[in-house]
C-alpha atoms as a PDB file:
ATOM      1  CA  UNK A   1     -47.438   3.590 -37.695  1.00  0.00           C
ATOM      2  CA  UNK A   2     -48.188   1.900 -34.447  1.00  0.00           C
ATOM      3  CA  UNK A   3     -45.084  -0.470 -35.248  1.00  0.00           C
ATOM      4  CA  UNK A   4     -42.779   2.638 -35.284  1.00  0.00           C
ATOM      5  CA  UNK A   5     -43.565   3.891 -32.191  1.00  0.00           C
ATOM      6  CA  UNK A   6     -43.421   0.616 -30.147  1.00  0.00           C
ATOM      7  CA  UNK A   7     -39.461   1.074 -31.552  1.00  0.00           C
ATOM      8  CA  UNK A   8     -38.914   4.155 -30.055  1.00  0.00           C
ATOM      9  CA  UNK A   9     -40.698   3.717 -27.023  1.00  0.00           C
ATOM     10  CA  UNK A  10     -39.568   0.934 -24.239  1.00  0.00           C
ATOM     11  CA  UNK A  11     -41.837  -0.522 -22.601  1.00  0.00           C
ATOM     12  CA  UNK A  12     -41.621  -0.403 -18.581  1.00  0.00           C
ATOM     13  CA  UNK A  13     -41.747  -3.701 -16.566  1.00  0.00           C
ATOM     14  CA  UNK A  14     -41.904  -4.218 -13.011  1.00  0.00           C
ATOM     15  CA  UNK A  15     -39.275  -5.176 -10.911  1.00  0.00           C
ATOM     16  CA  UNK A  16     -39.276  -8.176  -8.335  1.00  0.00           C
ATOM     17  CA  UNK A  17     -40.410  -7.494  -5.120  1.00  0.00           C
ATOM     18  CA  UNK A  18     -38.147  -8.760  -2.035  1.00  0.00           C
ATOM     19  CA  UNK A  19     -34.482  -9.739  -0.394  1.00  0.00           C
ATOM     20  CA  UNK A  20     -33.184  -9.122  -4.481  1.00  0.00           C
ATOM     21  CA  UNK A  21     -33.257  -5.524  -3.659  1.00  0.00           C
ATOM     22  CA  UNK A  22     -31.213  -5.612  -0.405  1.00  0.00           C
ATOM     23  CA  UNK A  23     -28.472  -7.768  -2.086  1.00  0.00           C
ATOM     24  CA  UNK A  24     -28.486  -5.303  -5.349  1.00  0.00           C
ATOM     25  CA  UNK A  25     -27.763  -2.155  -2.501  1.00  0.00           C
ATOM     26  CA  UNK A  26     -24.541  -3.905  -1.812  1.00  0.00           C
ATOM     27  CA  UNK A  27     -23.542  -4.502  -4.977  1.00  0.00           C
ATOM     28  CA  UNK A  28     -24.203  -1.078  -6.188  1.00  0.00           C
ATOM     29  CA  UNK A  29     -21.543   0.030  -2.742  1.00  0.00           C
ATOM     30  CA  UNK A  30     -18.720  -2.572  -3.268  1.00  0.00           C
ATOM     31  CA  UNK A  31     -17.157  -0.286  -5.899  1.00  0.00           C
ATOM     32  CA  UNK A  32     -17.224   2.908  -3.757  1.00  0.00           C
ATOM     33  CA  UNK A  33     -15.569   0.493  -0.542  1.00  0.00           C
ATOM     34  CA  UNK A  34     -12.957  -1.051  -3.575  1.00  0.00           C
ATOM     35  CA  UNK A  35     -12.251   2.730  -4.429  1.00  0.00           C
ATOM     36  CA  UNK A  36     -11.912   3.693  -0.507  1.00  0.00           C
ATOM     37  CA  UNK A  37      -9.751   1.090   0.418  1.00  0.00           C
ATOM     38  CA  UNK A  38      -7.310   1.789  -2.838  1.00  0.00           C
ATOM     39  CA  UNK A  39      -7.020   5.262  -1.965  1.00  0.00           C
ATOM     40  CA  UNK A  40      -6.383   5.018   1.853  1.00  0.00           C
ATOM     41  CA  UNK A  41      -3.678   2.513   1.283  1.00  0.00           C
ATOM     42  CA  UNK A  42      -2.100   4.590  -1.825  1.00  0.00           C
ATOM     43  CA  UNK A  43      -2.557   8.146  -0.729  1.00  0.00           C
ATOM     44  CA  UNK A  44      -3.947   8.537   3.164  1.00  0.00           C
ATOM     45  CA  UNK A  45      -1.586   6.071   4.861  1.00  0.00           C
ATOM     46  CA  UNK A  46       2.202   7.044   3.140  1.00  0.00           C
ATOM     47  CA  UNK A  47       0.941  10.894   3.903  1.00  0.00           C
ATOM     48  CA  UNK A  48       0.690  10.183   7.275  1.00  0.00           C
ATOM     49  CA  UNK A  49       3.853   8.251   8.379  1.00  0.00           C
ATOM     50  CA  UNK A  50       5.507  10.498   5.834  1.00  0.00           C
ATOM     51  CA  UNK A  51       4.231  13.290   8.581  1.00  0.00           C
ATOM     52  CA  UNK A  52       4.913  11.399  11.565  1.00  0.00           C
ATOM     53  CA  UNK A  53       8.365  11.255  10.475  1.00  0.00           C
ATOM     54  CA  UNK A  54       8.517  14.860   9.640  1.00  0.00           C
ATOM     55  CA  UNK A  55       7.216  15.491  13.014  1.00  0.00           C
ATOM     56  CA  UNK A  56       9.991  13.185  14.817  1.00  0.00           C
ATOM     57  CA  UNK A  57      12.733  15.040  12.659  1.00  0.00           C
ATOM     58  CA  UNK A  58      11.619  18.443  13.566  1.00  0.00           C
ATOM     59  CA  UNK A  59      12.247  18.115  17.398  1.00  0.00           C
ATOM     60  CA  UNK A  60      15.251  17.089  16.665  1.00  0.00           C
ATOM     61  CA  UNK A  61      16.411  19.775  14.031  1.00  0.00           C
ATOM     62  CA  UNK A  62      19.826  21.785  15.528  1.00  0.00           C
ATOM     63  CA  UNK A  63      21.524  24.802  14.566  1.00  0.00           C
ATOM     64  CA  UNK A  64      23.138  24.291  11.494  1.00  0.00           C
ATOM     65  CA  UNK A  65      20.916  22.559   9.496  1.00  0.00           C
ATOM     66  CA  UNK A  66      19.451  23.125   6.560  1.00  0.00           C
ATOM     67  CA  UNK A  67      15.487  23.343   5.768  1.00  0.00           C
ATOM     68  CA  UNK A  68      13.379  24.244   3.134  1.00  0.00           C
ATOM     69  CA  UNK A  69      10.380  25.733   4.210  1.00  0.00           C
ATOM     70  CA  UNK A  70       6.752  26.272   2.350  1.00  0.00           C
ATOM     71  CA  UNK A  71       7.109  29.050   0.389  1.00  0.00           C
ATOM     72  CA  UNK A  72      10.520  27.609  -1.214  1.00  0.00           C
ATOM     73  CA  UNK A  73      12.677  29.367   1.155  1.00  0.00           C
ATOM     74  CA  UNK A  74      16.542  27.421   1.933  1.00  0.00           C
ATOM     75  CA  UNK A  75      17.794  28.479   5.168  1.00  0.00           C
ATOM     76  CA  UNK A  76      19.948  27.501   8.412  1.00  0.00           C
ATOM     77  CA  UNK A  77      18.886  27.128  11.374  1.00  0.00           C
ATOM     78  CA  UNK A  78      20.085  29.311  14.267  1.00  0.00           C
ATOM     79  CA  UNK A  79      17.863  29.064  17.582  1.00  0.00           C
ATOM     80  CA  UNK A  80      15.464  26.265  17.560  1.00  0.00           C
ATOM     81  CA  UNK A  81      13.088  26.605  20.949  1.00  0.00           C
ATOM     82  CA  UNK A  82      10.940  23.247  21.702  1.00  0.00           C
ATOM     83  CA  UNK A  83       8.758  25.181  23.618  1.00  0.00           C
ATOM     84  CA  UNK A  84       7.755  27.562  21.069  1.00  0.00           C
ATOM     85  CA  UNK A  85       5.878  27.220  17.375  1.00  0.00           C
ATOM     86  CA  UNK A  86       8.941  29.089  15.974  1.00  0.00           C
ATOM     87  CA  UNK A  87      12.339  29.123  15.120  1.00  0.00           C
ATOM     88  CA  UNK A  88      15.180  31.467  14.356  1.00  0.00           C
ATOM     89  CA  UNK A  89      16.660  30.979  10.771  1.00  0.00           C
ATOM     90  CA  UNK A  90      19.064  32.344   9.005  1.00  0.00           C
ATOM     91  CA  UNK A  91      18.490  33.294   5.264  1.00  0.00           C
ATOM     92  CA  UNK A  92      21.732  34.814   4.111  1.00  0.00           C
ATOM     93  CA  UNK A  93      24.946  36.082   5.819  1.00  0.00           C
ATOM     94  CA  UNK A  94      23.740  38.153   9.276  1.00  0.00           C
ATOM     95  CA  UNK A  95      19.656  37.820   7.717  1.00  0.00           C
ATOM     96  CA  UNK A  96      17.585  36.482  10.524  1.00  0.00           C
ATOM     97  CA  UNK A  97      14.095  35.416   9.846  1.00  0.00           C
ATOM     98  CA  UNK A  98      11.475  34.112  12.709  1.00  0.00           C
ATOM     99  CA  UNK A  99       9.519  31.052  10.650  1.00  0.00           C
ATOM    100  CA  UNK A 100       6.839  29.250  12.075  1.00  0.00           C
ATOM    101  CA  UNK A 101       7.901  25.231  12.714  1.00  0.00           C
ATOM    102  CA  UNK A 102       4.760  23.820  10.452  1.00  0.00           C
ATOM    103  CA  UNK A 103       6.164  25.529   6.918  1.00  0.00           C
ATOM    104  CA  UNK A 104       9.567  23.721   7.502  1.00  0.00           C
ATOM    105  CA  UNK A 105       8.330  21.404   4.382  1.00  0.00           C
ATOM    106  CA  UNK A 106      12.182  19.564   3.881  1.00  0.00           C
ATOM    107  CA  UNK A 107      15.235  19.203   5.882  1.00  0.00           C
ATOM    108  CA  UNK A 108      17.772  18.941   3.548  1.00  0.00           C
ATOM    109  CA  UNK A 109      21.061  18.401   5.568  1.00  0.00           C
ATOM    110  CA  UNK A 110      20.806  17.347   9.408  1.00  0.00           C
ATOM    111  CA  UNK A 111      23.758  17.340  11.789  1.00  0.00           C
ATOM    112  CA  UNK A 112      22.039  14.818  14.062  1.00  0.00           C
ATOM    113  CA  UNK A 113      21.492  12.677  10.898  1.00  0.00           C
ATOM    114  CA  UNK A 114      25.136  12.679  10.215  1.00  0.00           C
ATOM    115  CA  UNK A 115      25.884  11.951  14.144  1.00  0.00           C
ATOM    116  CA  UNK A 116      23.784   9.065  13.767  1.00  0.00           C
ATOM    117  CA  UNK A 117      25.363   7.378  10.498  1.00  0.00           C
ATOM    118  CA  UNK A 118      28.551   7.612  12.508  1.00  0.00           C
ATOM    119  CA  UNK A 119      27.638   5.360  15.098  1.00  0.00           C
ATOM    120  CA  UNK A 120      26.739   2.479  12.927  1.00  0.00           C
ATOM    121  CA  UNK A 121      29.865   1.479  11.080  1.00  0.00           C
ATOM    122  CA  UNK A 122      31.647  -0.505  14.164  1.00  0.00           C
ATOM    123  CA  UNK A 123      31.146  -1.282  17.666  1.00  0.00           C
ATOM    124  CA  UNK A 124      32.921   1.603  19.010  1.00  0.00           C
ATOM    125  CA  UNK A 125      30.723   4.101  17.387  1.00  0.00           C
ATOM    126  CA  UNK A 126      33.379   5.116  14.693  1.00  0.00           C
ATOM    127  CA  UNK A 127      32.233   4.808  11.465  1.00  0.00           C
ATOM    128  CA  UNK A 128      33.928   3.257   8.749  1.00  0.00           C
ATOM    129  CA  UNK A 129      33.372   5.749   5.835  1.00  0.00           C
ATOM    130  CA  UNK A 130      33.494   4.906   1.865  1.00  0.00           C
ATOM    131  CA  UNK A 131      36.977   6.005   1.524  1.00  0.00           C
ATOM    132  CA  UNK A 132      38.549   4.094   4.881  1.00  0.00           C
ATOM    133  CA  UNK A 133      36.454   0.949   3.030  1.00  0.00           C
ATOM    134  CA  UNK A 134      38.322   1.019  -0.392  1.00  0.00           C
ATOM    135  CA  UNK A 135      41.644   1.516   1.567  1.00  0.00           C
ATOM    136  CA  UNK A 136      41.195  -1.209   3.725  1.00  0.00           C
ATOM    137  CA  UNK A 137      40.047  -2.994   0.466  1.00  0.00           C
ATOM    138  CA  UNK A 138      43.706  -1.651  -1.605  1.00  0.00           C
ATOM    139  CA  UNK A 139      45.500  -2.847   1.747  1.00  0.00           C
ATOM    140  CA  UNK A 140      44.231  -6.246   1.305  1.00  0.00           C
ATOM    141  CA  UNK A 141      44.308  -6.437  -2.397  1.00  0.00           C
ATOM    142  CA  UNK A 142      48.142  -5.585  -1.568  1.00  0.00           C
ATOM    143  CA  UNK A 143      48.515  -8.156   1.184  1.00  0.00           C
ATOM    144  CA  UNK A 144      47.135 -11.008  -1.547  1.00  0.00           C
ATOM    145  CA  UNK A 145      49.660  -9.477  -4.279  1.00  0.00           C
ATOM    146  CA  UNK A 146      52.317 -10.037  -1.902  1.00  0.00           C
ATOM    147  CA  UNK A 147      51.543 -13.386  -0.604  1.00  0.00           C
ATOM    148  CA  UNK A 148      50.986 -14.481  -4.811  1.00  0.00           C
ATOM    149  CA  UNK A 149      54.582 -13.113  -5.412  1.00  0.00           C
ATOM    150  CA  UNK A 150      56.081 -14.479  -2.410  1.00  0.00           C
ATOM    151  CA  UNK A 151      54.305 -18.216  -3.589  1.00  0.00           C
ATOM    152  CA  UNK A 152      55.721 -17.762  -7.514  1.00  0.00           C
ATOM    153  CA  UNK A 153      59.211 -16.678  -5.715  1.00  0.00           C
ATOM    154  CA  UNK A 154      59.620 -20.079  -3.461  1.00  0.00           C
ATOM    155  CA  UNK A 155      58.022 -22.044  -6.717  1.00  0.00           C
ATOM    156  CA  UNK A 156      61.189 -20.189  -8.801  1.00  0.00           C
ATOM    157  CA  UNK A 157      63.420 -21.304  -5.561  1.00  0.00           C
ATOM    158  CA  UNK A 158      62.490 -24.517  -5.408  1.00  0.00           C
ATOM    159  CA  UNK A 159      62.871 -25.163  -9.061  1.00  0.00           C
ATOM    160  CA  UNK A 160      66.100 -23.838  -9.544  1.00  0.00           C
END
């Protein structure tokens, strides 16, 4: 019977006294380090230059563009005031609405935005849009068809 119950029973040994026990601390708190590190670079860090640039983008938010705010509101802006935690928007034909600055969640359209992609394209500040691209594109395409048929016509010329 004795047999039995040395199965089911473990005995208890000692464990080494010493500088094991310091070195065993700081393996039992590299996993919980691991873990922070992983979760400030995937969650702490994008949250906060994804707010940094929300801040920069609300000072410069004009009348006329378009936000969504917390509660899943779409609106216009009408009177933004840099001095002030609010701003006038405007909800639906003559429907004004005073929201605070810190539920603007989205700006979805941004007339300083667009001002901004214009002044890229060249060095005058005109932008060359999609549309003035595939012209200029057709206008050259055109220009090579030319110069092709005016090469076959002198080749015809000269052979006849």
């Amino acid at each position: 019977m004795m047999k039995f119950m040395d199965l089911l029973i473990t005995p208890a040994y000692a464990q080494t006294i010493g500088g094991s026990g310091s070195s065993s601390m700081l393996m039992s708190l590299l996993p919980f380090i691991g873990i922070f590190f992983i979760f400030y670079f995937m969650v702490i860090r994008p949250q906060q230059t994804k707010a940094k640039q929300l801040k920069e983008t609300m000072k410069s938010l004009r009348r006329g563009d378009k936000i969504i705010t917390a509660g899943g509101i779409i609106a216009t802006v009408v009177k933004n005031q840099e001095d002030s935690d609010e701003m006038e928007v405007d909800l639906a034909n003559n429907v004004r609405v005073k929201v605070l600055k810190s539920t603007i969640t989205t700006i979805l359209e941004s007339k300083v935005s667009k001002l901004n992609e214009g002044f890229k394209g060249s060095k005058l500040g005109r932008s060359i849009s999609k549309k003035d691209k595939k012209v200029e594109i057709e206008k050259k395409s055109e220009e090579a068809e030319q110069d092709e048929d005016s090469t076959d016509e002198k080749k015809i010329s000269k052979t006849e």
